[in-house]
C-alpha atoms as a PDB file:
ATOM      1  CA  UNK A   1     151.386  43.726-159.411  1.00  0.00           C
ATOM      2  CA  UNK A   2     147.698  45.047-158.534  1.00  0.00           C
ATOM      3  CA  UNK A   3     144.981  42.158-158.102  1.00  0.00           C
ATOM      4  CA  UNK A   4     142.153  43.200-159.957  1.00  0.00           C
ATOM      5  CA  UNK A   5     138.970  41.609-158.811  1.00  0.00           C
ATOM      6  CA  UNK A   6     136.326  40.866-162.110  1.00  0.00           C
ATOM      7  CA  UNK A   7     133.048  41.618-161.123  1.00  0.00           C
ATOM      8  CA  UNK A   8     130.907  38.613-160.828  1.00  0.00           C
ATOM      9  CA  UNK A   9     128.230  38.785-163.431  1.00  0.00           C
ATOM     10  CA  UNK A  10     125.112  36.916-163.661  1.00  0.00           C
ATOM     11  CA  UNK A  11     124.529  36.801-167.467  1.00  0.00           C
ATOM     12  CA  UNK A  12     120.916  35.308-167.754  1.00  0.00           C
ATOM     13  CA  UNK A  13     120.484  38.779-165.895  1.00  0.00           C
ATOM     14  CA  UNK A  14     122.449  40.896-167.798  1.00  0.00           C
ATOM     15  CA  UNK A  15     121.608  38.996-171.452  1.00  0.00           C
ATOM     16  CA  UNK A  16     118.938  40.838-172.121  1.00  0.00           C
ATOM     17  CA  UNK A  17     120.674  43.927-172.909  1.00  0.00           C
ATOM     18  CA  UNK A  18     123.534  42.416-174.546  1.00  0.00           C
ATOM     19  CA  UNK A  19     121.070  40.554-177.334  1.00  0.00           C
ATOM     20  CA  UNK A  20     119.841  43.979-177.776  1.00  0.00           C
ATOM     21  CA  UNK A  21     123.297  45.734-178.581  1.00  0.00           C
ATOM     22  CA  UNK A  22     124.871  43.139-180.221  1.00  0.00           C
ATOM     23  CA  UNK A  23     121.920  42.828-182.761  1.00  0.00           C
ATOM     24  CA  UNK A  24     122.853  46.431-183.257  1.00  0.00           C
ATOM     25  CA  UNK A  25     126.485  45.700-183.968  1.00  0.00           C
ATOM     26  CA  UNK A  26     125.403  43.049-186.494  1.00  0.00           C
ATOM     27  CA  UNK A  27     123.179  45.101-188.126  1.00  0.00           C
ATOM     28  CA  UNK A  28     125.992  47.767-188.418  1.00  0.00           C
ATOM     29  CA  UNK A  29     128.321  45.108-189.974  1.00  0.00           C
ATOM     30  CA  UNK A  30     125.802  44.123-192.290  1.00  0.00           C
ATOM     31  CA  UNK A  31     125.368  47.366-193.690  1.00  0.00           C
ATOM     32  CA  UNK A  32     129.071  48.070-193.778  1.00  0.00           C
ATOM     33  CA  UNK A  33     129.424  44.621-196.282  1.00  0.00           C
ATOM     34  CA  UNK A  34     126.215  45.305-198.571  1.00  0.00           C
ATOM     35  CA  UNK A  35     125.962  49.049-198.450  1.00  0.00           C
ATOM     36  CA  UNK A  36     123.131  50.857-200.015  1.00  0.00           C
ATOM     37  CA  UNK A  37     121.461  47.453-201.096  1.00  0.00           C
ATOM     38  CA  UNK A  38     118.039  46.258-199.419  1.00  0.00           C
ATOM     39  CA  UNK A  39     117.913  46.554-195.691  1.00  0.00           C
ATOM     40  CA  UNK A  40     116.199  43.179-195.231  1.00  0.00           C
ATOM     41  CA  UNK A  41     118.657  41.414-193.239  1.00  0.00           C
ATOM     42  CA  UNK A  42     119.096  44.136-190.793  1.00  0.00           C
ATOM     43  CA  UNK A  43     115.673  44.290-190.123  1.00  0.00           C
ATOM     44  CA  UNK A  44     115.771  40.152-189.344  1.00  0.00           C
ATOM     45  CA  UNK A  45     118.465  40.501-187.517  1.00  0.00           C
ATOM     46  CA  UNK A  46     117.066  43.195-185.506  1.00  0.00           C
ATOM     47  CA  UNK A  47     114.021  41.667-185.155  1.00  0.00           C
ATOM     48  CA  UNK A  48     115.794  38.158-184.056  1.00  0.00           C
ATOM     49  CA  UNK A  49     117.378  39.937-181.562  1.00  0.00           C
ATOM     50  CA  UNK A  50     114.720  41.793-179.753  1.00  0.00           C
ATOM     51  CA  UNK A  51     112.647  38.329-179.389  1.00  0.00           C
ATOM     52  CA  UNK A  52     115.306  36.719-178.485  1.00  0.00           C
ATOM     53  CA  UNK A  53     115.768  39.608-175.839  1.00  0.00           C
ATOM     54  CA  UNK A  54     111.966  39.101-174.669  1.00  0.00           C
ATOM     55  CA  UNK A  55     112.162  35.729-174.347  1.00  0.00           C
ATOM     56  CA  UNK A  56     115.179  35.930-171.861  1.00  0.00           C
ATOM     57  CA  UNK A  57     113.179  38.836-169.560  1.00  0.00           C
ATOM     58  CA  UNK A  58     110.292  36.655-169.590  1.00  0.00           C
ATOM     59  CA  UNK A  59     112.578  33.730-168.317  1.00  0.00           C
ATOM     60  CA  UNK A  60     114.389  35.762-165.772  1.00  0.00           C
ATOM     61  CA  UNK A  61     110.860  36.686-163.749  1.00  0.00           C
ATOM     62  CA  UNK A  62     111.355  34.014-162.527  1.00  0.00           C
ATOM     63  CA  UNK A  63     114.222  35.040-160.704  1.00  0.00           C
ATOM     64  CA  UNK A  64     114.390  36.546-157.432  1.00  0.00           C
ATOM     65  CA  UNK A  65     115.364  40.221-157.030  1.00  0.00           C
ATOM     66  CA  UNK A  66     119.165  41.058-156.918  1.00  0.00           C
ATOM     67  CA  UNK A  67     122.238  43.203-158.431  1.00  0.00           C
ATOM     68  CA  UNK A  68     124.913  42.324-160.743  1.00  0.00           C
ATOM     69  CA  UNK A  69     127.743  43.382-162.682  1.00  0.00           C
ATOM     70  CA  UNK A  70     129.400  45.236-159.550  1.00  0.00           C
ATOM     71  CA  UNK A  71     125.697  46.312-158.860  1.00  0.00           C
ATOM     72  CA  UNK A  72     125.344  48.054-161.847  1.00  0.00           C
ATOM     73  CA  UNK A  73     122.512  45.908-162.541  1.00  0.00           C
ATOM     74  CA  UNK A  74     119.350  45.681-160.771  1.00  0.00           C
ATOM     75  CA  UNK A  75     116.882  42.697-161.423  1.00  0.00           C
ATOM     76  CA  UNK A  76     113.021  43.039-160.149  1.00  0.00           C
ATOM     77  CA  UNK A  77     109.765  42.516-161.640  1.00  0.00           C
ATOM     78  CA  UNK A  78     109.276  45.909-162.490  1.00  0.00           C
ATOM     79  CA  UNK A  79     112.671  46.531-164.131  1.00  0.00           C
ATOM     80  CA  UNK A  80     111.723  43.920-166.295  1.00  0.00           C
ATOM     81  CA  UNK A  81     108.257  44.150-167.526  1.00  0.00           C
ATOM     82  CA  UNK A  82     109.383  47.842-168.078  1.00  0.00           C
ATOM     83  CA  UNK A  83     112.318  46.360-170.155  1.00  0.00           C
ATOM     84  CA  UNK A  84     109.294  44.575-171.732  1.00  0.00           C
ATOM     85  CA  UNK A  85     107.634  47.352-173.050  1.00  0.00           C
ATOM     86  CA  UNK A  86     110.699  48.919-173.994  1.00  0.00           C
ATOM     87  CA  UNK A  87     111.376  45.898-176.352  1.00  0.00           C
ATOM     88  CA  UNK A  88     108.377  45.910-177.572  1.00  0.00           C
ATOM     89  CA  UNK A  89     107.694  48.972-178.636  1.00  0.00           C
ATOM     90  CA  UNK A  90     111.200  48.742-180.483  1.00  0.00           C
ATOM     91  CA  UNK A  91     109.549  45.612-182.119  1.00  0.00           C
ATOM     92  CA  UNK A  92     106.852  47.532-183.412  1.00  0.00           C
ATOM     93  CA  UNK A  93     108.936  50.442-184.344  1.00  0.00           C
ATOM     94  CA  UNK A  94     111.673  47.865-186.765  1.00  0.00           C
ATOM     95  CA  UNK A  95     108.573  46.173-188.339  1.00  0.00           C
ATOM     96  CA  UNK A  96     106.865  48.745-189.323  1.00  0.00           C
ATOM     97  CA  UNK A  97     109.447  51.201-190.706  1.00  0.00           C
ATOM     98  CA  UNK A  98     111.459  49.935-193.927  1.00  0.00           C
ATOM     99  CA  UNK A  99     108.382  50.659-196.008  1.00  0.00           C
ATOM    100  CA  UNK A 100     108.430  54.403-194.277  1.00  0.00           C
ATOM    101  CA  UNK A 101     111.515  54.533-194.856  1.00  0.00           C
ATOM    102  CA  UNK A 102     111.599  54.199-198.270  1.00  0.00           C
ATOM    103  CA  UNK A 103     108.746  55.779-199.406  1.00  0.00           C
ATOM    104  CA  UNK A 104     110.621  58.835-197.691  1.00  0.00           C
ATOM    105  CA  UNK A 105     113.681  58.213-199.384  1.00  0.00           C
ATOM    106  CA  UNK A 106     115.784  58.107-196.184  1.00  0.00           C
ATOM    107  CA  UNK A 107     116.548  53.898-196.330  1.00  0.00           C
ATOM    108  CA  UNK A 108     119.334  54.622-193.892  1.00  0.00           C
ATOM    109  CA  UNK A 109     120.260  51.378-192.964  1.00  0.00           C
ATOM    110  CA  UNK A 110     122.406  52.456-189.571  1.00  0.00           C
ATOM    111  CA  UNK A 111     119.019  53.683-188.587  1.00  0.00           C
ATOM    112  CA  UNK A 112     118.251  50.105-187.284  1.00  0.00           C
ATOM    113  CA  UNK A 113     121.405  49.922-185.124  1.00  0.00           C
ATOM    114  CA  UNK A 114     120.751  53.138-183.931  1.00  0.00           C
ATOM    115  CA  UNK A 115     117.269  52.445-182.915  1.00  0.00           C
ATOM    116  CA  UNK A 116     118.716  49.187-181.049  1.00  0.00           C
ATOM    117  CA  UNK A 117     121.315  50.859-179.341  1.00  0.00           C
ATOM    118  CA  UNK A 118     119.012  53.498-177.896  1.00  0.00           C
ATOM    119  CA  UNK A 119     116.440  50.677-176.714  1.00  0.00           C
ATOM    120  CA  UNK A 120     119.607  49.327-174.967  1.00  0.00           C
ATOM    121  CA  UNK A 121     120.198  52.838-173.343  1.00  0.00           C
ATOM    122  CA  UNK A 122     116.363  53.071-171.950  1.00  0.00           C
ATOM    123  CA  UNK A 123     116.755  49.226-171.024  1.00  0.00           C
ATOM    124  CA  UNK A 124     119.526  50.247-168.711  1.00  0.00           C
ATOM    125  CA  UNK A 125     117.871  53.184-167.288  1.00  0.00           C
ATOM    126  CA  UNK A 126     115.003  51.161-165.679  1.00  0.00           C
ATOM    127  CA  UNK A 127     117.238  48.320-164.573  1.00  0.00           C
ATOM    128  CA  UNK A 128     120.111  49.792-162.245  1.00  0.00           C
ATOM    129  CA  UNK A 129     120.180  51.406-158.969  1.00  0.00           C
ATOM    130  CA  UNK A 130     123.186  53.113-160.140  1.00  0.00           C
ATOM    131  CA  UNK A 131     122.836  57.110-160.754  1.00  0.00           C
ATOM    132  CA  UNK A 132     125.893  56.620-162.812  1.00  0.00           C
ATOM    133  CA  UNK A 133     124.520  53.754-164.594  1.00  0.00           C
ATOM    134  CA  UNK A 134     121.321  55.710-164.983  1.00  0.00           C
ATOM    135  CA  UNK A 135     123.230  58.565-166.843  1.00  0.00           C
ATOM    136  CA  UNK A 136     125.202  56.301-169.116  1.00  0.00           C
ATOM    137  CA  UNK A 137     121.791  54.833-169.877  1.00  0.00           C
ATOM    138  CA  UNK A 138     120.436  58.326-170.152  1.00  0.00           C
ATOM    139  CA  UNK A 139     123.235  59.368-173.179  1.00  0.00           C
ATOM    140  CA  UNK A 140     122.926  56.531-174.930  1.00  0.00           C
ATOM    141  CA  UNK A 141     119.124  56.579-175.569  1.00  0.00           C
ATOM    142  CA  UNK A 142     119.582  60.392-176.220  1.00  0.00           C
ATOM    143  CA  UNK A 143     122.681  60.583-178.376  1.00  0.00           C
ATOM    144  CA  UNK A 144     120.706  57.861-180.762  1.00  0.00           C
ATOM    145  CA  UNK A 145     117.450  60.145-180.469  1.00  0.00           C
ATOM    146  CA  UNK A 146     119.550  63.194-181.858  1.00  0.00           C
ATOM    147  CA  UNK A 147     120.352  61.456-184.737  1.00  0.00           C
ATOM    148  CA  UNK A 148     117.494  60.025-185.912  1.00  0.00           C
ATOM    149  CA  UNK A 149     115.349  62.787-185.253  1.00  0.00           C
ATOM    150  CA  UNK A 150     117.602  64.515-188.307  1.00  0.00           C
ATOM    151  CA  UNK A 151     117.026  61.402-190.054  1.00  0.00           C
ATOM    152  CA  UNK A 152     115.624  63.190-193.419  1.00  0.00           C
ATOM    153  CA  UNK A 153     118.317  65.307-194.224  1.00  0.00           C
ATOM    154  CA  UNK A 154     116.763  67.397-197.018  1.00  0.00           C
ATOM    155  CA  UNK A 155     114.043  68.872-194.966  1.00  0.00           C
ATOM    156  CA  UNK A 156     115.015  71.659-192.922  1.00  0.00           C
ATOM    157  CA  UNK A 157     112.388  70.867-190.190  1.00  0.00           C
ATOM    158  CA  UNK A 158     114.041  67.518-189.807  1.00  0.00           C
ATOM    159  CA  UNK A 159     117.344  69.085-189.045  1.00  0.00           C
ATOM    160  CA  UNK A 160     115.894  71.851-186.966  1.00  0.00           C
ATOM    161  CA  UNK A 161     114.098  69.230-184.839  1.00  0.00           C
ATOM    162  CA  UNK A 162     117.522  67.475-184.286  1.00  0.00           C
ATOM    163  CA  UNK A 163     119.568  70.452-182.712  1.00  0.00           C
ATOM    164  CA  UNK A 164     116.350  71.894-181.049  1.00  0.00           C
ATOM    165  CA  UNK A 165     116.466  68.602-179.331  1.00  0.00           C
ATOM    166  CA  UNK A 166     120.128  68.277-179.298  1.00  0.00           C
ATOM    167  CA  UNK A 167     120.730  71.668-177.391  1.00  0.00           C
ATOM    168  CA  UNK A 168     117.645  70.987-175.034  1.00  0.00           C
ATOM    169  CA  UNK A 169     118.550  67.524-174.506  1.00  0.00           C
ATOM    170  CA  UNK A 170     121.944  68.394-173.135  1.00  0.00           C
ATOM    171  CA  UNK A 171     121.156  71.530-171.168  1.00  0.00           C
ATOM    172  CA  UNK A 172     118.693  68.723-169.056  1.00  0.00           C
ATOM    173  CA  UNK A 173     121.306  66.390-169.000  1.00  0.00           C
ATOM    174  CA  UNK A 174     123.525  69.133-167.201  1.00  0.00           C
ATOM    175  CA  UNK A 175     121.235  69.135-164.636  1.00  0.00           C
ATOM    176  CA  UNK A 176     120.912  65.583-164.176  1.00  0.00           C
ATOM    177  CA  UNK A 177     124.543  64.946-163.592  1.00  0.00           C
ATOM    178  CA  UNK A 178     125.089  68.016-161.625  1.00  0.00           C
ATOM    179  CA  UNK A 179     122.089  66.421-159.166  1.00  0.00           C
ATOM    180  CA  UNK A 180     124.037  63.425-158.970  1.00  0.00           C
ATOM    181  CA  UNK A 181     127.053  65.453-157.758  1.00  0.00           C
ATOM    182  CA  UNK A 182     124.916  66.550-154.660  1.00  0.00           C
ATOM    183  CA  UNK A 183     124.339  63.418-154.401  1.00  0.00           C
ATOM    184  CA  UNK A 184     127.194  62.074-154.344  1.00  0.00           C
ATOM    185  CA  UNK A 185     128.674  64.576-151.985  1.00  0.00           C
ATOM    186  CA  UNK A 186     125.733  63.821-149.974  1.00  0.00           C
ATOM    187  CA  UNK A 187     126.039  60.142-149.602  1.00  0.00           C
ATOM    188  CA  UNK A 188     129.761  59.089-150.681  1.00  0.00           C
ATOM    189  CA  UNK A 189     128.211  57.300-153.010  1.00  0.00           C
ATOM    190  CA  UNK A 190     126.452  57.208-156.264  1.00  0.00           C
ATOM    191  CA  UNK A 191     123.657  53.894-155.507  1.00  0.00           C
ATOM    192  CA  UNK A 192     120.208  55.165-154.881  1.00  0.00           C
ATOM    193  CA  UNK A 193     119.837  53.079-151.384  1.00  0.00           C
ATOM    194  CA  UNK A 194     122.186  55.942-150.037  1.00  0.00           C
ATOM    195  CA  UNK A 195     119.891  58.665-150.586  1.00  0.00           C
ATOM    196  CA  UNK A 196     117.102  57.351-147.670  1.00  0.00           C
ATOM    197  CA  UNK A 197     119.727  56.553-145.497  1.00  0.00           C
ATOM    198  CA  UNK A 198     121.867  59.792-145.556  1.00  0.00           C
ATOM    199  CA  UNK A 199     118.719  61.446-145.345  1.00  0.00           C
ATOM    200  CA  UNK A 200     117.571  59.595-142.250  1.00  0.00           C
ATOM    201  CA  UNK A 201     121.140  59.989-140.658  1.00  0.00           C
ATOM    202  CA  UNK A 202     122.238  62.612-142.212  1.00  0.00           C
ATOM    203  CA  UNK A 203     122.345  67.019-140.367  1.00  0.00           C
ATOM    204  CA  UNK A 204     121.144  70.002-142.028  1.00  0.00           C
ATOM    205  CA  UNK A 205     123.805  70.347-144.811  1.00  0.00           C
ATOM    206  CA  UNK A 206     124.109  66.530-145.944  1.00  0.00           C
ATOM    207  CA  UNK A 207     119.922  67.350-146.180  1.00  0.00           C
ATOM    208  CA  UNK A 208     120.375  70.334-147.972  1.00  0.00           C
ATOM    209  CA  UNK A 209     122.584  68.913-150.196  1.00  0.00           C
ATOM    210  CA  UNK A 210     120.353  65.848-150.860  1.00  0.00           C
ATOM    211  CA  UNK A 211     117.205  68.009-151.332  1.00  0.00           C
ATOM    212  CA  UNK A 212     119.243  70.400-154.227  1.00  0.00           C
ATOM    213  CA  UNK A 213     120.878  66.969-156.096  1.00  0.00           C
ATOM    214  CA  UNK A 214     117.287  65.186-156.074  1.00  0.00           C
ATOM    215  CA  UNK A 215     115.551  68.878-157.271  1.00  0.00           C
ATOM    216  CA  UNK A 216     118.480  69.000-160.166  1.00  0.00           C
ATOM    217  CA  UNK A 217     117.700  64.864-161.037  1.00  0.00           C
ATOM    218  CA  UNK A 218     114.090  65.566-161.375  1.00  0.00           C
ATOM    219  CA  UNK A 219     114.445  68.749-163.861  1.00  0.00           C
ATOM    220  CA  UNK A 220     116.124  66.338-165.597  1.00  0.00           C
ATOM    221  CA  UNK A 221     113.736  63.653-165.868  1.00  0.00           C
ATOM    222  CA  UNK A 222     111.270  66.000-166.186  1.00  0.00           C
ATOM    223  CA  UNK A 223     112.669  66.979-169.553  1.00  0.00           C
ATOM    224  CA  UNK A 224     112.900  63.772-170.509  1.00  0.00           C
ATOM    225  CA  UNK A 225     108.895  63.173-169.389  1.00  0.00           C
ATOM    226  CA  UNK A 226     108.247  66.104-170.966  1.00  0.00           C
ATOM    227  CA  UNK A 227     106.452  67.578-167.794  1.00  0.00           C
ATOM    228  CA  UNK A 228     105.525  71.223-167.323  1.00  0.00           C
ATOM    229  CA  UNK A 229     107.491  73.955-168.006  1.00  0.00           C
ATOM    230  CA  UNK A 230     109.753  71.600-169.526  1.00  0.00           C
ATOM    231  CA  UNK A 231     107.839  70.216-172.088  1.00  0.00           C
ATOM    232  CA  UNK A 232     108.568  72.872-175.059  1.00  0.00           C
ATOM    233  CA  UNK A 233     110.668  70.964-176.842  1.00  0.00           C
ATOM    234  CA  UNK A 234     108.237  68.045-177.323  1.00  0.00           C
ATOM    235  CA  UNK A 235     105.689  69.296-180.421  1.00  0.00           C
ATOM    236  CA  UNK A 236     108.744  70.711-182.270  1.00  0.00           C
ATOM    237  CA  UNK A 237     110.837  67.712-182.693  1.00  0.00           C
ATOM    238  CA  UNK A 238     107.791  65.203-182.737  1.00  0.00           C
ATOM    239  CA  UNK A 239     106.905  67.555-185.597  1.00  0.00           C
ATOM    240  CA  UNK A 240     110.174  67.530-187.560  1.00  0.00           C
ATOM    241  CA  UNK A 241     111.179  63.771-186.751  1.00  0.00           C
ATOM    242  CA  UNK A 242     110.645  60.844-189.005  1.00  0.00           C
ATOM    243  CA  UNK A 243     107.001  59.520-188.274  1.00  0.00           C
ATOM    244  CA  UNK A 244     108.374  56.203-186.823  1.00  0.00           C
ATOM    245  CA  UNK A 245     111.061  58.102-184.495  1.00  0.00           C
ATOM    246  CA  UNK A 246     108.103  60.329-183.508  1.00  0.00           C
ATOM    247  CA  UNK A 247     106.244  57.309-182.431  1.00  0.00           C
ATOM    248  CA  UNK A 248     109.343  55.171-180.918  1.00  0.00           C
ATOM    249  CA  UNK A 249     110.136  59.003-178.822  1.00  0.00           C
ATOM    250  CA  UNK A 250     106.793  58.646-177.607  1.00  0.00           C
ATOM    251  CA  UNK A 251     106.761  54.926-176.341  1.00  0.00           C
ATOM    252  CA  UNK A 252     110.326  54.528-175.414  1.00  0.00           C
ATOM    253  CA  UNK A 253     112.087  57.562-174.286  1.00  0.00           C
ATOM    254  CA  UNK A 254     108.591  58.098-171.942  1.00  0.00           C
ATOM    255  CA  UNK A 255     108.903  54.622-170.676  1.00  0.00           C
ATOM    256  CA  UNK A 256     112.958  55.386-169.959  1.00  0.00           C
ATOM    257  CA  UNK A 257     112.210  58.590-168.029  1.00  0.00           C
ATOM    258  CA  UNK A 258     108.968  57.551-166.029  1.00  0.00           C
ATOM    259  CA  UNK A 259     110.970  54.105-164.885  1.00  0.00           C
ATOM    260  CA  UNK A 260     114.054  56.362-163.905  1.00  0.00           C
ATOM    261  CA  UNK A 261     112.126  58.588-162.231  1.00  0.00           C
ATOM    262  CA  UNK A 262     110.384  55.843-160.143  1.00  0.00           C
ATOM    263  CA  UNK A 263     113.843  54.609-158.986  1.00  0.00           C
ATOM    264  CA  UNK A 264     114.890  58.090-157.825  1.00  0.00           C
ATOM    265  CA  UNK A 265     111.708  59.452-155.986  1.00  0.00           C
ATOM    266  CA  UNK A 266     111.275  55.607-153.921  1.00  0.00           C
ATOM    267  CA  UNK A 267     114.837  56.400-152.885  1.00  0.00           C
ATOM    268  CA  UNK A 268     113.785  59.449-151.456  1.00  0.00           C
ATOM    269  CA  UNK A 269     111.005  57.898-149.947  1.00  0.00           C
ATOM    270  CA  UNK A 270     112.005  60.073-146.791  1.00  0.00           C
ATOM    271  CA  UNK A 271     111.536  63.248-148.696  1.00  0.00           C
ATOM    272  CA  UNK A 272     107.820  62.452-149.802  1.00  0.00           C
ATOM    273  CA  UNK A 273     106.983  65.745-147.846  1.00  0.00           C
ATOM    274  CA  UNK A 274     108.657  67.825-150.388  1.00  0.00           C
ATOM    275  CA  UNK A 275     108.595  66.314-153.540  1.00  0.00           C
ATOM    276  CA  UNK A 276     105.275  65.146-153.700  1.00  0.00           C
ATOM    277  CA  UNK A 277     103.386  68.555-153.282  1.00  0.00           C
ATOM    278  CA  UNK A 278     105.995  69.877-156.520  1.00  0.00           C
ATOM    279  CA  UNK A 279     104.747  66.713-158.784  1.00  0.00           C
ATOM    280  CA  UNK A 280     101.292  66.820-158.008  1.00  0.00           C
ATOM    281  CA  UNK A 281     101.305  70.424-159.204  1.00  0.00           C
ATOM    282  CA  UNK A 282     103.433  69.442-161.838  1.00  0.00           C
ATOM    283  CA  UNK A 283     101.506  67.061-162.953  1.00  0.00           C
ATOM    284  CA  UNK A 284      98.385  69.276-163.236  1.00  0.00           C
ATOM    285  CA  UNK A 285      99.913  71.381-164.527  1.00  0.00           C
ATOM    286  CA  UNK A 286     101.059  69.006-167.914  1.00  0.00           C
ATOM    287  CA  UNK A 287      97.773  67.665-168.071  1.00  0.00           C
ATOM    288  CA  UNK A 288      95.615  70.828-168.069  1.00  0.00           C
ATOM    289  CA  UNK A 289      98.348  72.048-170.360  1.00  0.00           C
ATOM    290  CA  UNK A 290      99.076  69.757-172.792  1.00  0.00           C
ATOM    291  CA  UNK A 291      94.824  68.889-173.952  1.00  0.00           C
ATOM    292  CA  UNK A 292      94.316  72.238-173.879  1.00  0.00           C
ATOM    293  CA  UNK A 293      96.406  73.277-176.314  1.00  0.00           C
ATOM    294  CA  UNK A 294      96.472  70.168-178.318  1.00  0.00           C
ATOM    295  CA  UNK A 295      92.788  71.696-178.955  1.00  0.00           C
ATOM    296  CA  UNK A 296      94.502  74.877-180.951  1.00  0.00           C
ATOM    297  CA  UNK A 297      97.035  72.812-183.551  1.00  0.00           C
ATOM    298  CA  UNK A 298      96.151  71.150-186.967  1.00  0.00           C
ATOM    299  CA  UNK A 299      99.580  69.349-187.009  1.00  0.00           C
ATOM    300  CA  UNK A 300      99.113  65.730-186.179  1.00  0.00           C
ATOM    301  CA  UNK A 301     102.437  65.319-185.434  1.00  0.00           C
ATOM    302  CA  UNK A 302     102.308  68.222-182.637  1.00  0.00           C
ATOM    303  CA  UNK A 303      98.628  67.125-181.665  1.00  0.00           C
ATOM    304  CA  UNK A 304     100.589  63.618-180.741  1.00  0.00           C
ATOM    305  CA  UNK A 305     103.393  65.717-178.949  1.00  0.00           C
ATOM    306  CA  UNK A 306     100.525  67.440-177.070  1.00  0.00           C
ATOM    307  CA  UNK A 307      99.196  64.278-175.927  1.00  0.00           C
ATOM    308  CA  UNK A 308     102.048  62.744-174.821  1.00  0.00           C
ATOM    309  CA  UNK A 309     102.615  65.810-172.733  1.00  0.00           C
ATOM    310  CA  UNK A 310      99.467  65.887-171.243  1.00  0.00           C
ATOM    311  CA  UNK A 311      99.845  61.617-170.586  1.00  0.00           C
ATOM    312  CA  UNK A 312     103.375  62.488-169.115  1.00  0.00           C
ATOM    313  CA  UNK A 313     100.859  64.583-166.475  1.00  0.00           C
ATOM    314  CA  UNK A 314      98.683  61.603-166.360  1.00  0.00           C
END
C-alpha cells in the first residue's frame, strides 16, 4: 500500500476559481435540460457566479501572500486584482451579449459556459508560480477562444477566424511548452523561483539553457500579447469573431498574457540585461506599428485589433 499525501488546500484561496467553473458547469446542465429555449437562466447563473467570485477576491486581499494546492496556487495582491479585472470584464461580456446574440441568430447557449471556463483559464494564469500551471491555464483560455471565435457558423469569415487562430494559437503554444522544457532541464523543476536561482548558481550550459527556455516562453506570450512580429493574427480573427468575443479577446486574453508574462520576466530578474533591451524594442516596435496602420483600415473590427496591438506595445 502507497500513502498518498492530499495536498493541503486553502479554499477561501482557491474559491475563486472554482465559483467561476462551476457556474460554467451549471450553465452547461441547464442548457442540456431546456435546450434551444431562452438562455435566461444561464445568463443568471453566470452572472451569480462571477459576483459571487468577486466578492471572495475582494475578501481574500486581505490575506497575506502564500501558495496552495501543492503550490499550484499563488495568492498576492496583484494576482488578485488581476483576477479582478479578469472577472469583470467577463461580467460585462455575459450582460451584454444575449441581445447580440440573438439578433445574430447564433443564441448558442454553451457559449456562456464556454466564456466562463476560459475566464477560469486566464484566472489561473495570473495566479500560480507554476509554468505547468501556467500552461494548463494557457489551453484552457485558448481552446474556449477557438471556439467561440467560430461562433457564427454560416459566415465563412467567422470560421476562417477560428482556424487562423486555431493553427496560430497552437504553433505559440509549441513554443511555450518547449521553453518550459529548458526550463525544466535547467532548474529540475517547473516553479518560477528556480529560474533566479539556477541562474545565479547555475555554469554556462544550465545559463544557456535558461536563456533559450525563457526566449521560447516569451514568443509565446508574445503571441498571446499580440506583440511585434507576432501580432498578425490579431485584426483577422478580431475581424471574423462575434463582436462580444472580439471585445472579451481584447480585455481578457490581454490581461492573461501581460499577468503571465509579469510572473516569468520577475523570475528572471537576473537576466534583466538581456531581456529588457529585446522588449523595449519590441515594444516600439508594436506601438509604432500597430497606430500606424490602424490609420490605413475602414474595418472597425481590425481598427480595434490595431489598437490593441499597439496598447500590447504600450
Amino acid at each position: 500500500m502507497y500513502n498518498v499525501a492530499l495536498p493541503e488546500i486553502n479554499w477561501p484561496l482557491l474559491g475563486p476559481i472554482v465559483m467561476v467553473i462551476v457556474a460554467g458547469l451549471i450553465g452547461l446542465i441547464i442548457e442540456m435540460f431546456n435546450p434551444k429555449r431562452t438562455n435566461n437562466a444561464i445568463v443568471v447563473t453566470s452572472l451569480v457566479g462571477l459576483v459571487g467570485s468577486a466578492i471572495l477576491l475582494v475578501q481574500n486581499l486581505s490575506i497575506a501572500p502564500q501558495e496552495t494546492f501543492a503550490r499550484m496556487l499563488l495568492h498576492d495582491n496583484i494576482g488578485s486584482m488581476l483576477q479582478l479585472a479578469i472577472v469583470a470584464a467577463t461580467f460585462l461580456t455575459v450582460l451584454f451579449s444575449e441581445g447580440y446574440l440573438r439578433e445574430k441568430r447564433v443564441p448558442f447557449a454553451e457559449f456562456y459556459p464556454l466564456l466562463l471556463w476560459a475566464s477560469a483559464g486566464a484566472m489561473i494564469m495570473v495566479s500560480t508560480s507554476s509554468l505547468l500551471m501556467v500552461f494548463i491555464g494557457l489551453e484552457v483560455l485558448s481552446i474556449a477562444l477557438y471556439v467561440m471565435a467560430g461562433l457564427c457558423r454560416d459566415e465563412e469569415r467567422s470560421e476562417e477566424s477560428a482556424i487562423k487562430y486555431f493553427l496560430l494559437g497552437a504553433f505559440a503554444t509549441g513554443f511555450f511548452l518547449y521553453g518550459i522544457s529548458f526550463v525544466y532541464g535547467a532548474t529540475g523543476g517547473v516553479h518560477l523561483e528556480g529560474i533566479q536561482a539556477a541562474w545565479a548558481q547555475g555554469d554556462v550550459t544550465t545559463k544557456n539553457l535558461l536563456i533559450f527556455g525563457v526566449s521560447l516562453m516569451l514568443i509565446g506570450l508574445a503571441f498571446k500579447t499580440a506583440l511585434f512580429p507576432f501580432h498578425q493574427w490579431t485584426p483577422d480573427v478580431y475581424q471574423g469573431a462575434p463582436t462580444n468575443v472580439t471585445a472579451f479577446m481584447a480585455a481578457v486574453s490581454k490581461i492573461a498574457a501581460v499577468g503571465a508574462l509579469f510572473r516569468v520576466l520577475d523570475a528572471g530578474a537576473g537576466m534583466k540585461s538581456l531581456w529588457l533591451p529585446i522588449l523595449t524594442v519590441l515594444a516600439i516596435l508594436t506601438m509604432l506599428g500597430g497606430n500606424i496602420i490602424a490609420t490605413a483600415q475602414k474595418d472597425v473590427k481590425r481598427i480595434l485589433g490595431y489598437s490593441s496591438i499597439a496598447n500590447a506595445g504600450y
